[in-house]
N, C-alpha and C. Protein backbone atom coordinates (compact mmCIF):
# COMPACT_ATOMS: atom_id res chain seq x y z
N UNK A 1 -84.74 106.95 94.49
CA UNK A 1 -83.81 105.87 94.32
C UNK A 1 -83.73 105.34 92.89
N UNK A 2 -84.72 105.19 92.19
CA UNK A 2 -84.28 104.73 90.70
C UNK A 2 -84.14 105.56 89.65
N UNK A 3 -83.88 106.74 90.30
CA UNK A 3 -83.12 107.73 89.21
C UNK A 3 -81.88 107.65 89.76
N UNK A 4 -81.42 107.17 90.71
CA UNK A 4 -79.78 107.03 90.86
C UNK A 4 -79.23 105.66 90.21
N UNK A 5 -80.68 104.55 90.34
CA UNK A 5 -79.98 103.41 89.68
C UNK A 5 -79.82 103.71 88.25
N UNK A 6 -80.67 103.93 87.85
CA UNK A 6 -80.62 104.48 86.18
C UNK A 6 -79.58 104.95 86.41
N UNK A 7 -78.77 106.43 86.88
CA UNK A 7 -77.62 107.21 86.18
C UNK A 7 -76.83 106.30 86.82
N UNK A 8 -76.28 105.39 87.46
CA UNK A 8 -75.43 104.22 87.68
C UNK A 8 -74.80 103.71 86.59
N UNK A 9 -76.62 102.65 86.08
CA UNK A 9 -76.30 101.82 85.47
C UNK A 9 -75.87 102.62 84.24
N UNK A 10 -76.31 103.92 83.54
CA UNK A 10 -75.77 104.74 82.65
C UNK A 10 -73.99 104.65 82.58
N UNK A 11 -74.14 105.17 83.68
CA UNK A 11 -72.52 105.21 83.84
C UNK A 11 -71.38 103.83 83.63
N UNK A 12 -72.24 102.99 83.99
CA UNK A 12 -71.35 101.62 83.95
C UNK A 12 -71.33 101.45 82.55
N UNK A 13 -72.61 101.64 82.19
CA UNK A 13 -72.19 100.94 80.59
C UNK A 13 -71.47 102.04 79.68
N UNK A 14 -71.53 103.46 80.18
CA UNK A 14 -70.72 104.19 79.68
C UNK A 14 -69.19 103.99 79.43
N UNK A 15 -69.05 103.30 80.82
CA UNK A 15 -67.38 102.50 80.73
C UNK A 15 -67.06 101.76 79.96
N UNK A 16 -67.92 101.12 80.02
CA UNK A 16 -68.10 99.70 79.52
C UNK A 16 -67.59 99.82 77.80
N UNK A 17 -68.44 101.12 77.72
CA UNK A 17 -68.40 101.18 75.90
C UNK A 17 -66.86 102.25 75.59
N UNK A 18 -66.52 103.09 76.48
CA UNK A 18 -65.30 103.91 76.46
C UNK A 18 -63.78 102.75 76.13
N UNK A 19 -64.26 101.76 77.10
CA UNK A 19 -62.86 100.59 77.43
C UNK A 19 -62.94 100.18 75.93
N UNK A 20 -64.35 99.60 75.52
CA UNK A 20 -64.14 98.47 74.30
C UNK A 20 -64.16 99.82 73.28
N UNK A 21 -64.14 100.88 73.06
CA UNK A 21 -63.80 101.48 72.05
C UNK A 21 -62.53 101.76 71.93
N UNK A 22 -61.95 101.97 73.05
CA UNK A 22 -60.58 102.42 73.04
C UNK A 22 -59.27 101.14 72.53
N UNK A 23 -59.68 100.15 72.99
CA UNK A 23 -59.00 98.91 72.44
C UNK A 23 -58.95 98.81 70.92
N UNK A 24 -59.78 99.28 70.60
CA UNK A 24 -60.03 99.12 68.47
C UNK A 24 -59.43 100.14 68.00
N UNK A 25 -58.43 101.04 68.30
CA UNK A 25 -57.90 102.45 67.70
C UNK A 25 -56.99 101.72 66.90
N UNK A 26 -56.53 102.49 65.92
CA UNK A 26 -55.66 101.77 65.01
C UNK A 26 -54.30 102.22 65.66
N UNK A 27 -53.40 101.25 65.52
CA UNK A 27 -51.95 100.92 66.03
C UNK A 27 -51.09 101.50 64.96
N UNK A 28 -50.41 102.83 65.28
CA UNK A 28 -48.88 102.94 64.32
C UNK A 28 -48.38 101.82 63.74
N UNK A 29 -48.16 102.13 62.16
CA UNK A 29 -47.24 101.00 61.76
C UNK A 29 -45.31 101.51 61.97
N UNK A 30 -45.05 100.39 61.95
CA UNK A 30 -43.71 100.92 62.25
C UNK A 30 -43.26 101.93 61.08
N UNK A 31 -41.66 102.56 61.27
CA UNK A 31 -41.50 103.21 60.23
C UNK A 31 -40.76 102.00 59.41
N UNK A 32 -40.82 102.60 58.01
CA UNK A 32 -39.93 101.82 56.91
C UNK A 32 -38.30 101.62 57.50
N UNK A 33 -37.55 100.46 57.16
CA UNK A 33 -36.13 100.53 57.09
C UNK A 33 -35.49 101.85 56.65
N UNK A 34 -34.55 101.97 56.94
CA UNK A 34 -33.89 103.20 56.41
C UNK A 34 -33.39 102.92 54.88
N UNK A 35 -33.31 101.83 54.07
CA UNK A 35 -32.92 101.44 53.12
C UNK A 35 -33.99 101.19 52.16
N UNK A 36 -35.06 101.69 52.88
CA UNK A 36 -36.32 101.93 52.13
C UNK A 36 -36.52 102.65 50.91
N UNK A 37 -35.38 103.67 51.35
CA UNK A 37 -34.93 105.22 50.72
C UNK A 37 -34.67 104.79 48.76
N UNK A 38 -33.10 103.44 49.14
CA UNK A 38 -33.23 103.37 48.04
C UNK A 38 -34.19 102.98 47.09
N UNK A 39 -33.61 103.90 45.48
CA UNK A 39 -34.62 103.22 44.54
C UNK A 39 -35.12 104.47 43.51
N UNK A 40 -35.77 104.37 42.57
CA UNK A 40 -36.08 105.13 41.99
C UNK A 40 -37.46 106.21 42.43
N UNK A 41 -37.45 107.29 42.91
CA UNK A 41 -38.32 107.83 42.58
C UNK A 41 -39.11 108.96 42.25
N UNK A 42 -40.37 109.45 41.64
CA UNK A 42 -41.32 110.02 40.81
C UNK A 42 -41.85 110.94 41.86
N UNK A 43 -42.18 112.15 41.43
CA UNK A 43 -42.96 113.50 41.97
C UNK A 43 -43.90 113.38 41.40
N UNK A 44 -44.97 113.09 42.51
CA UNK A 44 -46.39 112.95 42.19
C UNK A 44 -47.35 113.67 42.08
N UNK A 45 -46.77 114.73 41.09
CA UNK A 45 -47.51 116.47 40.76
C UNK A 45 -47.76 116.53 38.72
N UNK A 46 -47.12 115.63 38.38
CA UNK A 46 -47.04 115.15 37.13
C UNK A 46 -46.03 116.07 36.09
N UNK A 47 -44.94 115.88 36.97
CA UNK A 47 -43.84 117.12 36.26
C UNK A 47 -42.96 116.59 35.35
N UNK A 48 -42.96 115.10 35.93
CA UNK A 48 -42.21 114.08 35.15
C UNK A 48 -40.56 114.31 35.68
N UNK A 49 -40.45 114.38 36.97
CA UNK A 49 -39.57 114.57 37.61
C UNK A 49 -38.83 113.36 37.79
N UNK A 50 -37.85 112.92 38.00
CA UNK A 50 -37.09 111.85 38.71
C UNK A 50 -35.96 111.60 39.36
N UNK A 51 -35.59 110.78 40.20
CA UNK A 51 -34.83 111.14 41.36
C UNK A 51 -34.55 109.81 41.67
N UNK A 52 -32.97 108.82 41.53
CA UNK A 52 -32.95 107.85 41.85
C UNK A 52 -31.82 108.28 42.55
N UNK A 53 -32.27 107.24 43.87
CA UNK A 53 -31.27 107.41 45.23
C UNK A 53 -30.51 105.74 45.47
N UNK A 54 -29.19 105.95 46.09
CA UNK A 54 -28.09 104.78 45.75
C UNK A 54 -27.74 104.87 47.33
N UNK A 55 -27.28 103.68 47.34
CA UNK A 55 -26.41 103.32 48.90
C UNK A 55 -25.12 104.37 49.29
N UNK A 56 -25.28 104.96 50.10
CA UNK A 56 -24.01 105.88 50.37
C UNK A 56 -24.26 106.83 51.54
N UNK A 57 -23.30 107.49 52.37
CA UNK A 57 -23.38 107.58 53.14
C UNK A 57 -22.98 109.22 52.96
N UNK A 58 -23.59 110.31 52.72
CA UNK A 58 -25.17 110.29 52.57
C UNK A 58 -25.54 109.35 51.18
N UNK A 59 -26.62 109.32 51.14
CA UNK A 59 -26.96 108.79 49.77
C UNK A 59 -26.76 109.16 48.52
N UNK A 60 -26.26 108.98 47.63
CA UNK A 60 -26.28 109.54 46.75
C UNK A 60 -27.46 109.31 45.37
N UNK A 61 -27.56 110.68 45.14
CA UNK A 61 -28.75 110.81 44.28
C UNK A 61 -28.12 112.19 43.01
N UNK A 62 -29.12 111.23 41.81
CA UNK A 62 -29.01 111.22 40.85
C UNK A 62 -30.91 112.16 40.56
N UNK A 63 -31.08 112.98 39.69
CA UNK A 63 -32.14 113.55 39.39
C UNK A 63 -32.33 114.29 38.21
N UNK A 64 -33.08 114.04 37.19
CA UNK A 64 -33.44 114.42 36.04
C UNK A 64 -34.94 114.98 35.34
N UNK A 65 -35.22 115.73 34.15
CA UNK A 65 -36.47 115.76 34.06
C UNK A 65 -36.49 114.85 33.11
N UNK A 66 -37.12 114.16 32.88
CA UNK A 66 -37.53 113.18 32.32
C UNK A 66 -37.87 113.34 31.06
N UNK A 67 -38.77 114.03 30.51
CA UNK A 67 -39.15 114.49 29.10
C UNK A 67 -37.88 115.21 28.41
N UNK A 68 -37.20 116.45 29.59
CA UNK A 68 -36.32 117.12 28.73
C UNK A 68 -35.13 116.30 28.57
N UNK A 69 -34.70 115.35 29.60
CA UNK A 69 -33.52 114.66 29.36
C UNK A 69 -32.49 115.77 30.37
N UNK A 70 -33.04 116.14 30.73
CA UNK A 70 -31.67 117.51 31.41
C UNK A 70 -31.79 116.81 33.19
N UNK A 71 -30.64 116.96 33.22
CA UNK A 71 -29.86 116.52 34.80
C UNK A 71 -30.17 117.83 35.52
N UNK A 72 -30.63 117.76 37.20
CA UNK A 72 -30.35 118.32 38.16
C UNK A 72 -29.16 118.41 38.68
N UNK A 73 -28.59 119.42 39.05
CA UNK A 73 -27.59 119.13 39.86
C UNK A 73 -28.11 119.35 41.51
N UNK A 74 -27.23 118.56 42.21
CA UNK A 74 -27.89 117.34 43.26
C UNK A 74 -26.53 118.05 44.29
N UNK A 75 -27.05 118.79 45.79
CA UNK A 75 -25.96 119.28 46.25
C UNK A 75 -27.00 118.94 47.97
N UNK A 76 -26.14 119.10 49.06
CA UNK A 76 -26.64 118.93 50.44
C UNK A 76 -27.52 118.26 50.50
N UNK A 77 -26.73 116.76 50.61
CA UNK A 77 -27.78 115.63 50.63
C UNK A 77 -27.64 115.39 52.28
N UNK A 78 -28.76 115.21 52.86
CA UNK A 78 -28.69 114.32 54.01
C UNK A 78 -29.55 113.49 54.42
N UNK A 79 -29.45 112.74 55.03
CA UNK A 79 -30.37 111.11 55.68
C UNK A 79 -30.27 110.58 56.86
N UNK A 80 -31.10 111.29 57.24
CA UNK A 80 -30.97 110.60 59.16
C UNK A 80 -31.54 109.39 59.35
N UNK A 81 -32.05 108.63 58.09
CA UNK A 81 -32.84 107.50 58.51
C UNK A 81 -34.19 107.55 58.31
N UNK A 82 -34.59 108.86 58.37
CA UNK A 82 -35.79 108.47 58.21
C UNK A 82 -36.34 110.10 57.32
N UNK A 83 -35.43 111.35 57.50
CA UNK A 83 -35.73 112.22 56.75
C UNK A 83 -34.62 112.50 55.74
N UNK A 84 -34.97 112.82 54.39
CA UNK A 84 -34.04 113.01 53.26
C UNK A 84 -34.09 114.48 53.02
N UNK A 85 -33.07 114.93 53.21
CA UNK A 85 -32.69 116.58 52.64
C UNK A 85 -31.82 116.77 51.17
N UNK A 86 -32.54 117.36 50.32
CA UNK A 86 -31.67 117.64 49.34
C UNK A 86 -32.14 118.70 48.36
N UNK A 87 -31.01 119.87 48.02
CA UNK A 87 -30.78 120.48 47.13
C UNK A 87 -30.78 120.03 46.04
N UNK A 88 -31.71 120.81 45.03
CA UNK A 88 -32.01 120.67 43.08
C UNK A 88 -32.04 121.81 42.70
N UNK A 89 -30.70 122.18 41.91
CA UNK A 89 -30.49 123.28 40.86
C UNK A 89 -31.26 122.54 39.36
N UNK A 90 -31.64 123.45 38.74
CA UNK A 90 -32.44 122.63 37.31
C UNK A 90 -31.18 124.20 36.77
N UNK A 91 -30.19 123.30 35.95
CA UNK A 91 -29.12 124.11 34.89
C UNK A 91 -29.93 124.87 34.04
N UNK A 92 -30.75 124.70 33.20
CA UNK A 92 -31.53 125.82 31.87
C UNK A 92 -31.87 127.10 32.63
N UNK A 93 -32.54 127.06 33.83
CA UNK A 93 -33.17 127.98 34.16
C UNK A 93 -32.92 128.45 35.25
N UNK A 94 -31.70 127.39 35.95
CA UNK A 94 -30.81 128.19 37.36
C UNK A 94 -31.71 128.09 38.29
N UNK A 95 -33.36 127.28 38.35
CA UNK A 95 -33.88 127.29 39.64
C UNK A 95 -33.71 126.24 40.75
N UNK A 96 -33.80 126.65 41.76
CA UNK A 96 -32.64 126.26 43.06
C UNK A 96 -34.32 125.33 43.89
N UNK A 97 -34.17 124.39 44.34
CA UNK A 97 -35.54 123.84 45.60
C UNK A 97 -34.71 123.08 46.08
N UNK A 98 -35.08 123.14 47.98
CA UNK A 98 -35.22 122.45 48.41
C UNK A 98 -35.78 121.73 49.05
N UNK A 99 -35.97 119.98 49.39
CA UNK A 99 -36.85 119.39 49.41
C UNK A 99 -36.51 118.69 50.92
N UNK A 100 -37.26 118.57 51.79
CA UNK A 100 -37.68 118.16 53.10
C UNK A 100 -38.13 116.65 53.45
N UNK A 101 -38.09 115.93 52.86
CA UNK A 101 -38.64 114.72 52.62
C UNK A 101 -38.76 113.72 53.87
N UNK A 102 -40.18 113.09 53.87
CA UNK A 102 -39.96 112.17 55.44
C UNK A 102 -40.64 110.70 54.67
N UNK A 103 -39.58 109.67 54.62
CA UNK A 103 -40.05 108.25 54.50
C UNK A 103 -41.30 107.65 55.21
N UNK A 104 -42.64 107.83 54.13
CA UNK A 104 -43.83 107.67 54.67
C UNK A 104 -43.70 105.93 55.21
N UNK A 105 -43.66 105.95 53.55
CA UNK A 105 -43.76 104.17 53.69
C UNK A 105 -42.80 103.90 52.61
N UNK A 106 -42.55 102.36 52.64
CA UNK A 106 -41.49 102.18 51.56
C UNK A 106 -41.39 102.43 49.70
N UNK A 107 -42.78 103.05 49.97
CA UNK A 107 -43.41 103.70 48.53
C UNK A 107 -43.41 104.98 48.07
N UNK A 108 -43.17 106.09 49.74
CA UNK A 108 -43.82 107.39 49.64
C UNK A 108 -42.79 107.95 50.38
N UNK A 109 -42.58 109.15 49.56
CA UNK A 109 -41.79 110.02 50.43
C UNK A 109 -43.10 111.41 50.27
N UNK A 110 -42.84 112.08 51.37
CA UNK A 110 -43.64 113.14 51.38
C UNK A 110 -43.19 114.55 52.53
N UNK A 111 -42.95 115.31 52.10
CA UNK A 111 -42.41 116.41 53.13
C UNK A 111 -43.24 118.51 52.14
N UNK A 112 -41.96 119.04 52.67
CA UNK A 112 -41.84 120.45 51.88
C UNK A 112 -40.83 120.79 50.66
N UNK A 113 -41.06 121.46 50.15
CA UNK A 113 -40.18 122.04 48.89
C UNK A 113 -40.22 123.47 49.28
N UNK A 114 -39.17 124.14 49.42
CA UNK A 114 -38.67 125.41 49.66
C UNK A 114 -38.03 126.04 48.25
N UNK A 115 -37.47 127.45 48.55
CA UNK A 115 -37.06 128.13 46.94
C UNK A 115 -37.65 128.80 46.46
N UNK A 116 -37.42 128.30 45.10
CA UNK A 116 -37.97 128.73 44.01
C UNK A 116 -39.49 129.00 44.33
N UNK A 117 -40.24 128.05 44.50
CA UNK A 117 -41.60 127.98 45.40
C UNK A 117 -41.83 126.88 46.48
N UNK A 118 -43.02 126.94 47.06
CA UNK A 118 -43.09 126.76 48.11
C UNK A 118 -44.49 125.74 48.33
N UNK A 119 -44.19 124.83 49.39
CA UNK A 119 -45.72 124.10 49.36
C UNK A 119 -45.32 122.33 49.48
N UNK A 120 -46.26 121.49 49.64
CA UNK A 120 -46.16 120.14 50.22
C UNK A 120 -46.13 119.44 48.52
N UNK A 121 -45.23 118.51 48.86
CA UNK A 121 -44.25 117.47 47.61
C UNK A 121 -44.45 116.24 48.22
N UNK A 122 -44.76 115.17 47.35
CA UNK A 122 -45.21 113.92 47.44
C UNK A 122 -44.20 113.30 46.47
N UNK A 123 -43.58 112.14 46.82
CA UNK A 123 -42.43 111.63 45.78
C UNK A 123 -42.95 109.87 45.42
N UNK A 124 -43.50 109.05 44.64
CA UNK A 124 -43.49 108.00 44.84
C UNK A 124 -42.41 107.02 44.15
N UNK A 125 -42.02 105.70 44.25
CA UNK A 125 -41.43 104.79 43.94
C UNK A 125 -42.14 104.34 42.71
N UNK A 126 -41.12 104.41 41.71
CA UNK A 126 -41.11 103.57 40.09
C UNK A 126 -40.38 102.60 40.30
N UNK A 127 -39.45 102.31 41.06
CA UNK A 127 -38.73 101.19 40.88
C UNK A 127 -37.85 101.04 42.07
């Protein structure tokens, strides 16, 4: 008999500690506004990339390298609200990416870059 109370009382407090752990999990934050989008921002790979996005339906965006002064041209934009799609031709060198982007937070965009090459792109907010 008190090896059944023991694995009992085991068990109860086993609950006991399952319930109060499970209550402390961290809670999703919501997602950002969709207008989060606008604003200036930076590729956080140190390319000196930039990319400012404007109210419009899709959005319209503007993208440059920064050091060279040379414009992207900026083609198949889209915005469902919460993911940003867009085509970047860079003119000198004719290379083509595209970028997958999902509104982390109202600071971070972060998705894929396809193309030219390939691999995970992090975008943050300058302004």
């Amino acid at each position: 008999m008190p090896w059944s109370t023991s694995v009992s009382r085991v068990l109860r407090l086993l609950v006991v500690f399952l319930i109060a752990c499970g209550g402390s999990r961290a809670r999703p934050t919501a997602p950002p506004p969709p207008e989060a989008v606008l604003g200036t921002w930076a590729v956080a790979d140190g390319s000196d990339v930039l990319m400012r996005v404007t109210a419009g339906t899709p959005p319209r965006i503007e993208a440059w390298a920064a050091a060279e002064k040379v414009a992207f041209e900026v083609s198949e934009v889209s915005f469902d609200g919460r993911r940003l799609k867009v085509r970047f031709r860079y003119p000198p060198t004719g290379v083509v990416t595209m970028s997958d982007l999902e509104l982390v937070t109202r600071s971070r965009l972060e998705g894929r870059v396809s193309g030219a090459y390939q691999g995970n792109e992090t975008w943050l907010r300058v302004e």
